[in-house]
Every structure is written in structure tokens, then in C-alpha cells.
Protein backbone atom coordinates (compact mmCIF):
# COMPACT_ATOMS: atom_id res chain seq x y z
CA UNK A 1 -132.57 76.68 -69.10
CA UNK A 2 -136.31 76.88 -70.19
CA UNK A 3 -137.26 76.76 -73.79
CA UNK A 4 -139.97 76.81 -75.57
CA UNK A 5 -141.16 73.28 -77.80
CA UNK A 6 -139.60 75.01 -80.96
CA UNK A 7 -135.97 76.24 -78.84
CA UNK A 8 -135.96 72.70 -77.75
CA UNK A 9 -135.67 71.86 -81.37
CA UNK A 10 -132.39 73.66 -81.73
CA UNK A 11 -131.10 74.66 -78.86
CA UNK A 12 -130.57 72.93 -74.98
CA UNK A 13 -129.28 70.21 -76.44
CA UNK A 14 -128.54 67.20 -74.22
CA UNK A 15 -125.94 64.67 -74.91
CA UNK A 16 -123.88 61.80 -72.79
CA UNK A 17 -119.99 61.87 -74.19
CA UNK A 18 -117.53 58.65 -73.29
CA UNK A 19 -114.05 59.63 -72.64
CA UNK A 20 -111.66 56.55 -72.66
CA UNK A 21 -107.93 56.94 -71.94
CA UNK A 22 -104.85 54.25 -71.40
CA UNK A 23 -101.57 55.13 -69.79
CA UNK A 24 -99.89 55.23 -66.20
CA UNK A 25 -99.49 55.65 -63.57
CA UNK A 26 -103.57 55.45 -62.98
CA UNK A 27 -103.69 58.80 -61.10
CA UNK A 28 -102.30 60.83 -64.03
CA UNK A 29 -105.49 59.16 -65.74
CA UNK A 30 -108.57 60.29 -63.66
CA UNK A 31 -106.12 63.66 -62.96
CA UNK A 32 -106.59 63.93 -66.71
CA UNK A 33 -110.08 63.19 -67.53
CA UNK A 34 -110.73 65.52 -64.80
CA UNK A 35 -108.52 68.30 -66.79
CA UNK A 36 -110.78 67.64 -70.12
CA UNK A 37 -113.75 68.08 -68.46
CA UNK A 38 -113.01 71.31 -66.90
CA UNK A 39 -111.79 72.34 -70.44
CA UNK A 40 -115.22 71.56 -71.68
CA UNK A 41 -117.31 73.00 -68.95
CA UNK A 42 -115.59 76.24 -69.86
CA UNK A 43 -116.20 76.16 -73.91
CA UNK A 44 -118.74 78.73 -74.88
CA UNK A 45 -122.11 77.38 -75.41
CA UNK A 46 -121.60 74.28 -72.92
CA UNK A 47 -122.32 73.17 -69.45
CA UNK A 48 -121.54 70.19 -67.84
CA UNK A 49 -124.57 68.61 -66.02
CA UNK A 50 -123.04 65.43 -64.82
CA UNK A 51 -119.94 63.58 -64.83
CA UNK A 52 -118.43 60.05 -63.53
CA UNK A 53 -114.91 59.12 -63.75
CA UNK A 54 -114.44 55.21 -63.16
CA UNK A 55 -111.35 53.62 -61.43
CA UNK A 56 -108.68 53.45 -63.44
CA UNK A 57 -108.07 48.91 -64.19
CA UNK A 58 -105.03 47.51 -65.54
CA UNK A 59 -104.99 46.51 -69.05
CA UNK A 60 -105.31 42.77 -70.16
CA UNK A 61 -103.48 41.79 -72.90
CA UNK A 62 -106.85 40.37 -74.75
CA UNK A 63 -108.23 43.88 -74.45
CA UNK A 64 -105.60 45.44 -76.67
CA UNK A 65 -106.10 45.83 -81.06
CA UNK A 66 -103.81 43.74 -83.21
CA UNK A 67 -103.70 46.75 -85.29
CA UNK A 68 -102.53 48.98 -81.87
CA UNK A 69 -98.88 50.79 -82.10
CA UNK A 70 -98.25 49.91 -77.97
CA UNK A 71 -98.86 46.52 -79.42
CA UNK A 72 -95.18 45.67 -78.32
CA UNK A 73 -95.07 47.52 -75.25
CA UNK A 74 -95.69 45.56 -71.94
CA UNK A 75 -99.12 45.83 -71.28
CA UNK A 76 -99.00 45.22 -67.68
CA UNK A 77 -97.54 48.71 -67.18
CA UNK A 78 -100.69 50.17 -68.33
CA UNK A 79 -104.10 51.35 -67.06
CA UNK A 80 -107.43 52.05 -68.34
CA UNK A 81 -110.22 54.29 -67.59
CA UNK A 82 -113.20 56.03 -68.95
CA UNK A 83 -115.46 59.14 -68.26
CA UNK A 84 -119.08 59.48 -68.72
CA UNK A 85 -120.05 63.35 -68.85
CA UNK A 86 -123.64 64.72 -69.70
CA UNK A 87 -123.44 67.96 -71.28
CA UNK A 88 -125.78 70.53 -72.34
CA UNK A 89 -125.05 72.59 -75.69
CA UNK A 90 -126.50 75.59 -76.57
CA UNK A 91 -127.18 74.14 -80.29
CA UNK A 92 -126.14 71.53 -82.32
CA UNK A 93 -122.73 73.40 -83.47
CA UNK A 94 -121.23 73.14 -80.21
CA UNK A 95 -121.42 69.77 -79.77
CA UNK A 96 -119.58 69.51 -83.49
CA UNK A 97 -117.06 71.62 -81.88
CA UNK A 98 -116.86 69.00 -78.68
CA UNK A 99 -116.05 66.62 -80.91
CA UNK A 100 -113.69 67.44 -82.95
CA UNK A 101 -112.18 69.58 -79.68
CA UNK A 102 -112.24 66.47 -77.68
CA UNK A 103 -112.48 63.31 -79.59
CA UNK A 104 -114.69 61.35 -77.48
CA UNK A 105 -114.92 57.61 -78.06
CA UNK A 106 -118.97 58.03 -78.01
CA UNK A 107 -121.51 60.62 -78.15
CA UNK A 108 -125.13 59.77 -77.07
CA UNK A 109 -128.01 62.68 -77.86
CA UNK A 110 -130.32 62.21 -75.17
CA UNK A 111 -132.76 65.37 -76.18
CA UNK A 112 -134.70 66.11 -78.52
CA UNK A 113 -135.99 63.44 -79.68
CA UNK A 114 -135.80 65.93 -83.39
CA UNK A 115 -133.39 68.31 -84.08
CA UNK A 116 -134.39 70.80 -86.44
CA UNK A 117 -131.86 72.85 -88.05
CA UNK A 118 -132.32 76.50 -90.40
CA UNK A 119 -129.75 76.50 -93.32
CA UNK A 120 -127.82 79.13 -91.50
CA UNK A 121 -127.49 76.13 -88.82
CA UNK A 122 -126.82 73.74 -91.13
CA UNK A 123 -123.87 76.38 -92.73
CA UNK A 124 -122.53 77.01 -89.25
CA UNK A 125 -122.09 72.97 -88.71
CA UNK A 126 -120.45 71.87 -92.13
CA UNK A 127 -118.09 74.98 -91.96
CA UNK A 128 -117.27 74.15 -88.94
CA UNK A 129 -116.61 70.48 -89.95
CA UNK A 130 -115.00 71.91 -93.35
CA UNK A 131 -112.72 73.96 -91.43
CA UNK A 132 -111.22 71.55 -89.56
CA UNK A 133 -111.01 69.06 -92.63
CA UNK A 134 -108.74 71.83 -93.91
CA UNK A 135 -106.61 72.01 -90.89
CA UNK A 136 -106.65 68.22 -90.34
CA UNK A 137 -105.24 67.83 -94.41
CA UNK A 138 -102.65 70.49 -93.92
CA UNK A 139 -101.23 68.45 -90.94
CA UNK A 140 -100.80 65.77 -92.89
CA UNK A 141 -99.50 67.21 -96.01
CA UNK A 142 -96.68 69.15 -93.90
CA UNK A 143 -95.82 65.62 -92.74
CA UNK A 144 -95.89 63.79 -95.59
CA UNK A 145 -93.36 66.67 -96.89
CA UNK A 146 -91.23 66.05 -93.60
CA UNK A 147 -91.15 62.73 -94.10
CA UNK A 148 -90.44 62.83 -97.94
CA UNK A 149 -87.02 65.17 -96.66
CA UNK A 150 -86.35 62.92 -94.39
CA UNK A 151 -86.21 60.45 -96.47
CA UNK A 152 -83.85 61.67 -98.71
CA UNK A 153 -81.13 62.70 -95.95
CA UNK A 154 -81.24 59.38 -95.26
CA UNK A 155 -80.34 58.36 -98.71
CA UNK A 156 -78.07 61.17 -98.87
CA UNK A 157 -76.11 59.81 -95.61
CA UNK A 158 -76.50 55.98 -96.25
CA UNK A 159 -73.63 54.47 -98.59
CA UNK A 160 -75.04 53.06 -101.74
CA UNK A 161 -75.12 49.35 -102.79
CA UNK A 162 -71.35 49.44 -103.98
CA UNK A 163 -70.31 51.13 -101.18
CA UNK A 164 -71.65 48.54 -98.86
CA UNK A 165 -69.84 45.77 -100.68
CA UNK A 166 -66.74 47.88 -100.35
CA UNK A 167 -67.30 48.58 -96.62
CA UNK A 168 -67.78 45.14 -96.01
CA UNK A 169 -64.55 43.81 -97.28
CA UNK A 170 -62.96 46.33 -95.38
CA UNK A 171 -64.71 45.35 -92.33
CA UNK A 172 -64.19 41.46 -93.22
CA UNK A 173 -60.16 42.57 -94.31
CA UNK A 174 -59.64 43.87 -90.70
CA UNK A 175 -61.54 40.83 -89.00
CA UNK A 176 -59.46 37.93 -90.89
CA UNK A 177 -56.01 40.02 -89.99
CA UNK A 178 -57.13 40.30 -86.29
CA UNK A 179 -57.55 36.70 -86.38
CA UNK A 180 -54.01 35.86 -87.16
């Protein structure tokens, strides 16, 4: 791709992304990263220049966050591994799209040093973003309503207070007469 100083302002833009992933068995891991970069060699706008897949390791306990929900899973059942890909992007709004496509745990811009963007460029990025804001809020409003139903057929199906006490009497009535 050759571009002119001003195209290299907006366009051919050059950027390192850092895939991480943890699960098992290791081969499903690198057979996965391998599956995401495909993926984004074949989004409009982007190619892959480079890419390096590291060994999958097991995971340490230390390495895990408090704050993780596989805190309480056995951690010696599980492998980590991380990507390093170097994309180029036509413009700026396809690397947006990478991440919010892909997640990556890091994005690097290597070039240009300046990105310049029009207001049309600017538009195309925050709509972008906007739009999947919107999507990302409906998700979680759906599930908040899920979970606010599910909820109450659980209240619905649970015995109330007094009928706890009741159901334990019974249950301690039938224990004391199997006793004698």
C-alpha cells in the first residue's frame, strides 16, 4: 500500500493487537487464536501483516484476579496463551470495529505518528462506538428483565416464612417418630 504523507494521516494505519486467552486443553487455545485471526484478516478494510501465537503455559495460581469468577475452579486444569498480530487498517474506523469485534487485551498504533481525522471520520468512529453502546445496553437491559422474572418464579415456587416453620415441624414430626 503506498500513500501519500497526507493518506498516511488517515489511512494505512498500522497497529500491534494482544490477544490473551485461558482454557484447556492448550491445543483448543492456539486452534483458537488461530480462528480469530483468520476472522480478522478477512474483515473489510484489514490485513494481517504479522502474527505470533506463543505456547500455550499452565496457569499459576498467583497469576489469577481475586475478583476472577474461575476463582474456585482448579487452576491447574487450565492454560494460558497470547497472540501478538500486526494489522494494517484502511482508516482509523476499522480498527474501532477490531475492537469492539474482537476485544483485544491491548492495542499498540505503531503508524502515524498523527492521525488526522475530517468530521465525517470523526462521525463514522463515534457512531460506530454509539452503535454498539446501544446494542451493548440492550443486552443488559433484556437481562436484567430475565433476571427480575426469574426472580419472582422463584418467589412464586419457594414457601414463605410460615410455610417453612410449618414444613419443618413436619419434617422434625416424622424424624422424632422414626426414632422410636
Amino acid at each position: 500500500m503506498s500513500l501519500t504523507k497526507k493518506d498516511r494521516e488517515t489511512k494505512g494505519i498500522k497497529a500491534i493487537l494482544v490477544f490473551e486467552i485461558i482454557g484447556r486443553p492448550p491445543e483448543h487455545l492456539k486452534e483458537a487464536l488461530e480462528g480469530i485471526i483468520k476472522r480478522i484478516d478477512e474483515e473489510k478494510g484489514v490485513e494481517v501483516r504479522e502474527k505470533k501465537i506463543n505456547e500455550p503455559v499452565l496457569m499459576k495460581e498467583s497469576e489469577q484476579s481475586p475478583d476472577s469468577p474461575a476463582k474456585n475452579i482448579p487452576q491447574e486444569k487450565f492454560y494460558t496463551t497470547f497472540a501478538e498480530i500486526e494489522v494494517e487498517v484502511e482508516q482509523i474506523l476499522y480498527l474501532a470495529i477490531l475492537m469492539f469485534r474482537y476485544m483485544p487485551a491491548h492495542i499498540e498504533i505503531i503508524e502515524p505518528e498523527l492521525i488526522a481525522l475530517s468530521n465525517n471520520g470523526w462521525n463514522d468512529v463515534f457512531n460506530e462506538l454509539t452503535r454498539r453502546l446501544h446494542g451493548y445496553d440492550e443486552v443488559a437491559r433484556i437481562l436484567q428483565l430475565q433476571n427480575a422474572q426469574m426472580q419472582q418464579k422463584l418467589r412464586e415456587l419457594m414457601p414463605e416464612p410460615d410455610d417453612k416453620k410449618k414444613i419443618n415441624r413436619d419434617i422434625n414430626k416424622k424424624k422424632r417418630k422414626n426414632k422410636k
